[in-house]
C-alpha atoms as a PDB file:
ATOM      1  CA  UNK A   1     -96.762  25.770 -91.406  1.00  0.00           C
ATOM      2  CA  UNK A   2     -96.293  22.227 -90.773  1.00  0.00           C
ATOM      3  CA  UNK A   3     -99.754  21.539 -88.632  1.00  0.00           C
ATOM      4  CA  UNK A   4    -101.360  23.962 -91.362  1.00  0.00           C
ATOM      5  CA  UNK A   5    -100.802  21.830 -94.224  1.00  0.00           C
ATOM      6  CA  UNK A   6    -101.895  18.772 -91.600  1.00  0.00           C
ATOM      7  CA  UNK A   7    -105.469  20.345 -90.779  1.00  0.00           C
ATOM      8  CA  UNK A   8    -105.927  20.956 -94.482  1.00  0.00           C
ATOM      9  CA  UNK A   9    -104.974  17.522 -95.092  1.00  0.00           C
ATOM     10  CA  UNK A  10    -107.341  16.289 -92.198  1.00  0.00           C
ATOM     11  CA  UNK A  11    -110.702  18.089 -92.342  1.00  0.00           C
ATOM     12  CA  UNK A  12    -112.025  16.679 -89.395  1.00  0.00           C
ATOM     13  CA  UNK A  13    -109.300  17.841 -87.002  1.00  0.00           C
ATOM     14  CA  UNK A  14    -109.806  20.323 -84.605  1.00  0.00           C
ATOM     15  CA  UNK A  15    -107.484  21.823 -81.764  1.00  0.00           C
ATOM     16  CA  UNK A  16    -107.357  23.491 -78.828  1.00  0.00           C
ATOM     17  CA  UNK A  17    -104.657  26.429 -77.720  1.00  0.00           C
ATOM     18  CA  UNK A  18    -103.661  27.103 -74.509  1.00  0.00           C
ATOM     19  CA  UNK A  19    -100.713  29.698 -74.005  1.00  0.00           C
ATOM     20  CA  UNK A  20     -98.606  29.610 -71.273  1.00  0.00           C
ATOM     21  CA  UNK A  21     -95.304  30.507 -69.459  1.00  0.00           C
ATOM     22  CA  UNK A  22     -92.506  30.209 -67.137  1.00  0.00           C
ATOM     23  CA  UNK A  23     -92.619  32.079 -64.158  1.00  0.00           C
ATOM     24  CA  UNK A  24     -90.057  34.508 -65.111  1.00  0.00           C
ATOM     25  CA  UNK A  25     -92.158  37.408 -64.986  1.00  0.00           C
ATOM     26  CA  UNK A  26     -95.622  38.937 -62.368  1.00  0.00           C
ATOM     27  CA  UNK A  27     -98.402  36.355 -62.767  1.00  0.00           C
ATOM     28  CA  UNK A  28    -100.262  39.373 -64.637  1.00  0.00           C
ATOM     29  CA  UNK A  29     -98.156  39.910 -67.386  1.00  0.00           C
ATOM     30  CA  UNK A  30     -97.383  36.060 -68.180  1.00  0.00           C
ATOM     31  CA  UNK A  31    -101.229  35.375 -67.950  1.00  0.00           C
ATOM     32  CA  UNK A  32    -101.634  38.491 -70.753  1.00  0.00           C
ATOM     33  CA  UNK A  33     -98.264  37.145 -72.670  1.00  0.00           C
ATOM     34  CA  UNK A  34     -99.810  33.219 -72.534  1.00  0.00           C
ATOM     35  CA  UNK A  35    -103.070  34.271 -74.093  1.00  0.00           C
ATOM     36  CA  UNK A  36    -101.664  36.521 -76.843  1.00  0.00           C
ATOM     37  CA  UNK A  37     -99.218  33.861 -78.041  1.00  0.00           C
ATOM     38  CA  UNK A  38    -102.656  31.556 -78.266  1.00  0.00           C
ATOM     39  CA  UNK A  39    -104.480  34.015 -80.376  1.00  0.00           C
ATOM     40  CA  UNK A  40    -101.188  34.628 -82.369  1.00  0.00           C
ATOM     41  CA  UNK A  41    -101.161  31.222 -83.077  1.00  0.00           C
ATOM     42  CA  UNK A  42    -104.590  31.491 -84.226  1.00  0.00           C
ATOM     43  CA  UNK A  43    -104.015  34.230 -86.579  1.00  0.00           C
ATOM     44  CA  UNK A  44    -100.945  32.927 -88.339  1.00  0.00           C
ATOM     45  CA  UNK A  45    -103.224  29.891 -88.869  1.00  0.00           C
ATOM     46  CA  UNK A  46    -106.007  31.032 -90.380  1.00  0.00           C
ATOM     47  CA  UNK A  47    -103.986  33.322 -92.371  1.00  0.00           C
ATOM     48  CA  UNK A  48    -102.573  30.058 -93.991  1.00  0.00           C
ATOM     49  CA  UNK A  49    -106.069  29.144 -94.829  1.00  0.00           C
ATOM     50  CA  UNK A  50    -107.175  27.365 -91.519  1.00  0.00           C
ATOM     51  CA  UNK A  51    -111.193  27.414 -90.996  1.00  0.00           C
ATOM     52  CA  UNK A  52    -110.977  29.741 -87.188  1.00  0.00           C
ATOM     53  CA  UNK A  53    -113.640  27.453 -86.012  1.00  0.00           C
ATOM     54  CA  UNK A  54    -111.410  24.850 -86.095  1.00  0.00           C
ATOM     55  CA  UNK A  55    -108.502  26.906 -83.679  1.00  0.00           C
ATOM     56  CA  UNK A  56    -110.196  27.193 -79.844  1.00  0.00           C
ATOM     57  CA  UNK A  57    -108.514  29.971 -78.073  1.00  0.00           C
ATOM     58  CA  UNK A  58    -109.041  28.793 -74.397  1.00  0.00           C
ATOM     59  CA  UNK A  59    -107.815  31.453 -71.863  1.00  0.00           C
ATOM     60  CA  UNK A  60    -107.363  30.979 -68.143  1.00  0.00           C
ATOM     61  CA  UNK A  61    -107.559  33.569 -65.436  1.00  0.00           C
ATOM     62  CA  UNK A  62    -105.141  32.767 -63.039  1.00  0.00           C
ATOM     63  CA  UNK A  63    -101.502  30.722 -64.090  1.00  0.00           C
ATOM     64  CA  UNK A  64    -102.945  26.462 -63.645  1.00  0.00           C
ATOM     65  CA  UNK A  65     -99.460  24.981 -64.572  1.00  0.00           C
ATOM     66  CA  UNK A  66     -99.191  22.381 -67.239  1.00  0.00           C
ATOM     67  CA  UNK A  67    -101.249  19.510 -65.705  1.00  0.00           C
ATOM     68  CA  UNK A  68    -104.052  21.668 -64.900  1.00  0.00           C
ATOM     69  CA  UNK A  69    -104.220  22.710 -68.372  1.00  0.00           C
ATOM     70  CA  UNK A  70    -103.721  18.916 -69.715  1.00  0.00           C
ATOM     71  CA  UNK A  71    -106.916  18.362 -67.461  1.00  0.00           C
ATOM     72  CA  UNK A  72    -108.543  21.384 -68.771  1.00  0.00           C
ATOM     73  CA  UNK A  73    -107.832  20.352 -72.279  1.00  0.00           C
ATOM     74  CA  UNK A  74    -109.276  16.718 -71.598  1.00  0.00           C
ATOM     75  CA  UNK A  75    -112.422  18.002 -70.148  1.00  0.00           C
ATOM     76  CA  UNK A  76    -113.120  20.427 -73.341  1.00  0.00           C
ATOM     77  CA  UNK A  77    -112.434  17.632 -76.408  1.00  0.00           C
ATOM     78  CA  UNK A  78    -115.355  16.684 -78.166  1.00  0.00           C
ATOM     79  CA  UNK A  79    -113.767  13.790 -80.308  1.00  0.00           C
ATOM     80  CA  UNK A  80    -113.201  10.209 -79.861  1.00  0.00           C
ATOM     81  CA  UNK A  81    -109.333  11.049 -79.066  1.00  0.00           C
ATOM     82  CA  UNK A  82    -106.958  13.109 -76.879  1.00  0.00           C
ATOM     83  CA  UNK A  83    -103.792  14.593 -77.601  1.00  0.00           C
ATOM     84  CA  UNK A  84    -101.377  16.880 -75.946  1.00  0.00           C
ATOM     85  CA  UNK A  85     -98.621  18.546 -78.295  1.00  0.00           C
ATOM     86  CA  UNK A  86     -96.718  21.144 -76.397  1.00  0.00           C
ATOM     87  CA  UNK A  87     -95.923  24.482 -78.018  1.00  0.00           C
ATOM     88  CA  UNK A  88     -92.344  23.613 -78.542  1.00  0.00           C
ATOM     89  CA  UNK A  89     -93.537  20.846 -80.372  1.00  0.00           C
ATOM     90  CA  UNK A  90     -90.982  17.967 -79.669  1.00  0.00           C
ATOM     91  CA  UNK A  91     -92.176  16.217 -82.463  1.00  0.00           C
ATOM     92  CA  UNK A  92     -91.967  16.183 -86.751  1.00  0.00           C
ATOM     93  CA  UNK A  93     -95.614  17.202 -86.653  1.00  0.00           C
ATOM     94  CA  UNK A  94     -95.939  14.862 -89.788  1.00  0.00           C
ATOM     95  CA  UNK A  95     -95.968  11.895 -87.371  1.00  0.00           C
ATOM     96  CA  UNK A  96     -99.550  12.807 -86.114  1.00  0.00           C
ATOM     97  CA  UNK A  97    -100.770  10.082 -88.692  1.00  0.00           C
ATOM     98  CA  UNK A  98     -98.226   7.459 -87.397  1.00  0.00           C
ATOM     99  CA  UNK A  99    -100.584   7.645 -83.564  1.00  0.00           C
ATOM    100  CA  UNK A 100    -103.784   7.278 -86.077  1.00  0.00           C
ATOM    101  CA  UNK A 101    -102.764   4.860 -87.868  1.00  0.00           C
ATOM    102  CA  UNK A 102    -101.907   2.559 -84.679  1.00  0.00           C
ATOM    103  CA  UNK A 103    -105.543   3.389 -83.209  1.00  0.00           C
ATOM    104  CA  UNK A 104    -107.608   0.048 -83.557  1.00  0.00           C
ATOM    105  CA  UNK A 105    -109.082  -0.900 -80.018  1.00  0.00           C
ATOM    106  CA  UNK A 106    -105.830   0.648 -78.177  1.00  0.00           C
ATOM    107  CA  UNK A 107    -106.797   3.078 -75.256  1.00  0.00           C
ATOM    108  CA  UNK A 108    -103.341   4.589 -75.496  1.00  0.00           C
ATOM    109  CA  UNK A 109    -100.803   5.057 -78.751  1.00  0.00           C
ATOM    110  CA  UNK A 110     -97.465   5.912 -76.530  1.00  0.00           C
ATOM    111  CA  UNK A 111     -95.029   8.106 -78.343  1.00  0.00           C
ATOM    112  CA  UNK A 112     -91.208   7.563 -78.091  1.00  0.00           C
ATOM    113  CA  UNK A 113     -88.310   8.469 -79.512  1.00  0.00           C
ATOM    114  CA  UNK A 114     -85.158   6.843 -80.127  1.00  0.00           C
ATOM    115  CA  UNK A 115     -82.983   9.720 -78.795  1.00  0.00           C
ATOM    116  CA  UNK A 116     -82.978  13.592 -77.614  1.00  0.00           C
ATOM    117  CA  UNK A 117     -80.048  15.411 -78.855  1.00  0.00           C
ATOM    118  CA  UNK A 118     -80.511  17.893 -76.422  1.00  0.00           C
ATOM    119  CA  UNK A 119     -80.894  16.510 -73.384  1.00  0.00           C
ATOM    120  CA  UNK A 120     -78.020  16.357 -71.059  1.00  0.00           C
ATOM    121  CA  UNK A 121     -76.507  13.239 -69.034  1.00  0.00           C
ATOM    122  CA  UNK A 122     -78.408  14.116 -66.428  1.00  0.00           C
ATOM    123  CA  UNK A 123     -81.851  14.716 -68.301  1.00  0.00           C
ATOM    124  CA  UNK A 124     -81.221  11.627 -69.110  1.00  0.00           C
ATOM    125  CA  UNK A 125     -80.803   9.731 -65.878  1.00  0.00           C
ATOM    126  CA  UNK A 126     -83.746  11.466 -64.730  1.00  0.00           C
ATOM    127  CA  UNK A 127     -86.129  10.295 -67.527  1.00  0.00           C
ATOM    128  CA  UNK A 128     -84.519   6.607 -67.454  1.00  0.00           C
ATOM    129  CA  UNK A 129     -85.393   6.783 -63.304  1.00  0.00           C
ATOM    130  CA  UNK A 130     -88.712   7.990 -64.194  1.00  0.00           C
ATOM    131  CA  UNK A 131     -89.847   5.316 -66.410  1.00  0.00           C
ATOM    132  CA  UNK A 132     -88.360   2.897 -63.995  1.00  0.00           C
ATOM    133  CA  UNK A 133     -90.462   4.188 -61.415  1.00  0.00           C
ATOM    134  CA  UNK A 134     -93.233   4.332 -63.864  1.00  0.00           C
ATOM    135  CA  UNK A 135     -93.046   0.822 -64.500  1.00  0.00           C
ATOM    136  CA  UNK A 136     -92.052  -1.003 -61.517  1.00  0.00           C
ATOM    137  CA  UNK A 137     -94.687   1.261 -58.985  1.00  0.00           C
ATOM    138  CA  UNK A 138     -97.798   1.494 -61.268  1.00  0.00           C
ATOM    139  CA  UNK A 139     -97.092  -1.690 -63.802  1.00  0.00           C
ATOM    140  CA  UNK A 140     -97.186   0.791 -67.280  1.00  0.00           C
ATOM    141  CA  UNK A 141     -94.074  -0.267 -69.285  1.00  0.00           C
ATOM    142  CA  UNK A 142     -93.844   2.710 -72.064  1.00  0.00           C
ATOM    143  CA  UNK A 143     -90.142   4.004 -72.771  1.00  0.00           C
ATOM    144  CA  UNK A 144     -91.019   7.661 -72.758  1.00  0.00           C
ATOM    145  CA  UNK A 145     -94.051   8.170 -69.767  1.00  0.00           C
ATOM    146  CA  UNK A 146     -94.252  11.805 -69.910  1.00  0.00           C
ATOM    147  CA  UNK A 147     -93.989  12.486 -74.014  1.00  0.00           C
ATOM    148  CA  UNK A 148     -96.657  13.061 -76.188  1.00  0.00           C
ATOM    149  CA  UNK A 149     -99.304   9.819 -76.029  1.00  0.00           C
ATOM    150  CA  UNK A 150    -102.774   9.810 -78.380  1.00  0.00           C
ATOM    151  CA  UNK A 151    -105.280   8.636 -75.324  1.00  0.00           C
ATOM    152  CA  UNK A 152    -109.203   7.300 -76.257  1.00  0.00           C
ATOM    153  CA  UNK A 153    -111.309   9.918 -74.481  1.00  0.00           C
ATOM    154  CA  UNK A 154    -113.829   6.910 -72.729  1.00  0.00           C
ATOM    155  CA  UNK A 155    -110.485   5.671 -71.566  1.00  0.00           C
ATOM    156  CA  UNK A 156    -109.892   8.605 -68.860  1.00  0.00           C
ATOM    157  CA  UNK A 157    -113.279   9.082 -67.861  1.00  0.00           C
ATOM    158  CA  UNK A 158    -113.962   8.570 -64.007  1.00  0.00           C
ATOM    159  CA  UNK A 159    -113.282  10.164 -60.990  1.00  0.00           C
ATOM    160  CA  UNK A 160    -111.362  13.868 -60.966  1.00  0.00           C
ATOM    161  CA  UNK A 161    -107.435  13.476 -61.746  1.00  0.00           C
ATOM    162  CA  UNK A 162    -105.764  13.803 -58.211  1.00  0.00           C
ATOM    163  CA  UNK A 163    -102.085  15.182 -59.935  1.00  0.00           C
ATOM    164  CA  UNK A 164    -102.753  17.889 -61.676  1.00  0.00           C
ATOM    165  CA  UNK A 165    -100.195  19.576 -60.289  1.00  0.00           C
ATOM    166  CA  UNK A 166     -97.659  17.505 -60.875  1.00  0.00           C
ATOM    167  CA  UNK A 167     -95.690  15.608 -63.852  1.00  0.00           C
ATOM    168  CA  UNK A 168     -97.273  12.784 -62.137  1.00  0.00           C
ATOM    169  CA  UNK A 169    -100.298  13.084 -63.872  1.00  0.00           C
ATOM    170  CA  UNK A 170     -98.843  12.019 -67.101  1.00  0.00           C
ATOM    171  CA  UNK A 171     -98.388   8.315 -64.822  1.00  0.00           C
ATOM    172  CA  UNK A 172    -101.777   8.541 -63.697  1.00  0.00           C
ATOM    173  CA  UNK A 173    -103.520   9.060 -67.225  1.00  0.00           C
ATOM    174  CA  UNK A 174    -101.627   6.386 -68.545  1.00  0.00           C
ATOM    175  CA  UNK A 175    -102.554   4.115 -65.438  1.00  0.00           C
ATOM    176  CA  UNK A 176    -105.922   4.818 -65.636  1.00  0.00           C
ATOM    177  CA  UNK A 177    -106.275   4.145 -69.290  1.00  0.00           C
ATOM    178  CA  UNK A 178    -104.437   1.166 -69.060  1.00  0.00           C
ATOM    179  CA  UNK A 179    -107.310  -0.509 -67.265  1.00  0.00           C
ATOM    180  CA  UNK A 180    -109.544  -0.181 -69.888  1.00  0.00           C
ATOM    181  CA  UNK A 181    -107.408  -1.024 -72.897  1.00  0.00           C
ATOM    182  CA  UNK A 182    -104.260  -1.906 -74.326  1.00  0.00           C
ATOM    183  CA  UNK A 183    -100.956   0.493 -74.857  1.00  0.00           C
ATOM    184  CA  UNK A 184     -99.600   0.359 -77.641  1.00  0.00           C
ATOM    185  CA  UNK A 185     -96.583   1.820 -78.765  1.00  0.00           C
ATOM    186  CA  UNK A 186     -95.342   4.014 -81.856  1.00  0.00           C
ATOM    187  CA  UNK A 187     -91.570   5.307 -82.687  1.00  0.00           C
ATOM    188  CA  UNK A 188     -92.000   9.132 -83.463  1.00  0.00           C
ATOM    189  CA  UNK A 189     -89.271  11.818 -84.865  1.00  0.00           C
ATOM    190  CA  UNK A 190     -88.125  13.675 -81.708  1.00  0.00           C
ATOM    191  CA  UNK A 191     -87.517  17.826 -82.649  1.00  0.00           C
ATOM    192  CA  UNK A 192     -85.297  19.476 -80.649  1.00  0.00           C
ATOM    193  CA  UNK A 193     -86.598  22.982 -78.998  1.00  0.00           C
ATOM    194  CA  UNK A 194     -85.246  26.231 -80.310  1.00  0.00           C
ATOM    195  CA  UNK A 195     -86.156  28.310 -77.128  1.00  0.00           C
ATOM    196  CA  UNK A 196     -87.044  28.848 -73.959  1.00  0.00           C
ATOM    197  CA  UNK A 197     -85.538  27.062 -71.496  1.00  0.00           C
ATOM    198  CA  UNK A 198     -86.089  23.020 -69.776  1.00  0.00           C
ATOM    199  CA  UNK A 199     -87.344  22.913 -66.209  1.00  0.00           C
ATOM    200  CA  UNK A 200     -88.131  18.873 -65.398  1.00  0.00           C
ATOM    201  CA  UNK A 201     -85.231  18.381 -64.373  1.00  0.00           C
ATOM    202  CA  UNK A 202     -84.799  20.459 -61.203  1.00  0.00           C
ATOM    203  CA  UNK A 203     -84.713  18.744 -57.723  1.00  0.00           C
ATOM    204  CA  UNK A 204     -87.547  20.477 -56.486  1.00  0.00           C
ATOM    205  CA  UNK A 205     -89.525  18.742 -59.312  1.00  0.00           C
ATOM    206  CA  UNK A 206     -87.763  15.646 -59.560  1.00  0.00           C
ATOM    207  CA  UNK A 207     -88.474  15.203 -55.620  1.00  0.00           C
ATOM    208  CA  UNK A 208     -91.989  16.299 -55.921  1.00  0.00           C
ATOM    209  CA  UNK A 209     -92.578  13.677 -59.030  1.00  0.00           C
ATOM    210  CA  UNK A 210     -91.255  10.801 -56.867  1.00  0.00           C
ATOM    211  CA  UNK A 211     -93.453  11.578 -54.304  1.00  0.00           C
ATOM    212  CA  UNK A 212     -97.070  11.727 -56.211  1.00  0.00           C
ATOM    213  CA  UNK A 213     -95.715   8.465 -57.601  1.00  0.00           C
ATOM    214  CA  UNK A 214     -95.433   6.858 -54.714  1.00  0.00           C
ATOM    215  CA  UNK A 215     -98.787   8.386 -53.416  1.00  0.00           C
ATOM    216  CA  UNK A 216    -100.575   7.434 -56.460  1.00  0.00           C
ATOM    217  CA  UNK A 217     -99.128   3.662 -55.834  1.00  0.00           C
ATOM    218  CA  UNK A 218    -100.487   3.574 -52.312  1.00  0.00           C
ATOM    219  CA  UNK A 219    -103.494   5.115 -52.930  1.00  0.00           C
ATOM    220  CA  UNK A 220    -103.050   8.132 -50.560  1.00  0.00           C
END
C-alpha cells in the first residue's frame, strides 16, 4: 500500500519486479513461484490504482541469484537513477524521498540505518567485518555496504560487472561509482522482515564474500 500511495505521489516513477527464491524447493517450481509473486505484485498494484505500464514484470528462465538480477535490473532502467529495494523491503518505503532529496551531483546516496532489531550478535559481527573490509581493501567508507544505495546510472557504466555472483558486487558498484562522483550518505528507517528466512550470514557465503573482495582489490 505504502509504495502505491508513493507512485501516485510520484508520477514519473517507474519500477521493475523481479521474483525470486530460496533454494528450498526444484529449480522449476521456484522459477514458476518467483514469477507469480512478480505478477501478484503487479496486480495488487494496479488494483490500488497504479498505471500497469508503470509495473515491469521481468521473468528469468533459469534461477540468476540476487546479483545477477541487480545486474539485470541495472541494464533494463531507463532513468537517470538506480535503485534496488528487496521484496522484504528493509526499509519505511516513505524514505524513498530522503535518497532524492540528497541527489545533487552525488553518484551514490548510501542508505544506513542506525540499528537492526533483528539481527543477531553474529549478523552483526559479520556486517561490522564487512564494511571493514569494504573500507580498508577498496577505500569506500559507507556504514552499511550491502543495504539499499540510490546509484546515478552514468555512474556504473563500463566494462561487464565481474561479481555477479556474489554479495561482492554490492563493493564493486559502489567502487566503481565512486570514481566518478561523490558518496554521500542518508540515515533511513530500517523495517524488520516478517518472513522468510536470512542467509548472508552462512560461512559458505561469508568465505566466498571475503574472497571476491580480495580479488576485486588485486585485480584478479
Amino acid at each position: 500500500d505504502t509504495l502505491a500511495k508513493c507512485m501516485a505521489k510520484n508520477a514519473d516513477w517507474k519500477i521493475t519486479v523481479e521474483g525470486h527464491c530460496d533454494d528450498r524447493d526444484t529449480p522449476e517450481y521456484n522459477l514458476s513461484l518467483g514469477e507469480s509473486r512478480a505478477k501478484s505484485v503487479k496486480k495488487y498494484l494496479t488494483a490500488l490504482g497504479v498505471d500497469d505500464k508503470r509495473v515491469r514484470v521481468v521473468r528469468h528462465s533459469a534461477n540468476m541469484g540476487v546479483g545477477r538480477a541487480i545486474a539485470t535490473g541495472l541494464a533494463s532502467a531507463r532513468g537517470a537513477w538506480f535503485m534496488i529495494i528487496p521484496a522484504d523491503l528493509a526499509m519505511d518505503l516513505r524514505d524513498v524521498g530522503r535518497y532524492l532529496a540528497m541527489r545533487g551531483d552525488a553518484a551514490v546516496v548510501a542508505g544506513y540505518t542506525a540499528s537492526r532489531p533483528d539481527y543477531s550478535a553474529w549478523r552483526d559481527a559479520v556486517s561490522w567485518v564487512n564494511r571493514t573490509a569494504v573500507a580498508v581493501l577498496l577505500g569506500v567508507r559507507v556504514r552499511n555496504p550491502n543495504y539499499i544505495h540510490l546509484f546515478r546510472v552514468d555512474a556504473l557504466h563500463g566494462a561487464p560487472f565481474r561479481f555477479t555472483d556474489s554479495a561482492a558486487l554490492y563493493a564493486e558498484m559502489l567502487r566503481r561509482a565512486s570514481t566518478r562522483g561523490r558518496i554521500v550518505e542518508v540515515p533511513i528507517r530500517y523495517v524488520p522482515r516478517v518472513a522468510g528466512v536470512q542467509t548472508g550470514a552462512k560461512w559458505s557465503l561469508i568465505a566466498k564474500t571475503a574472497r571476491d573482495l580480495l580479488r576485486l582489490r588485486l585485480g584478479i
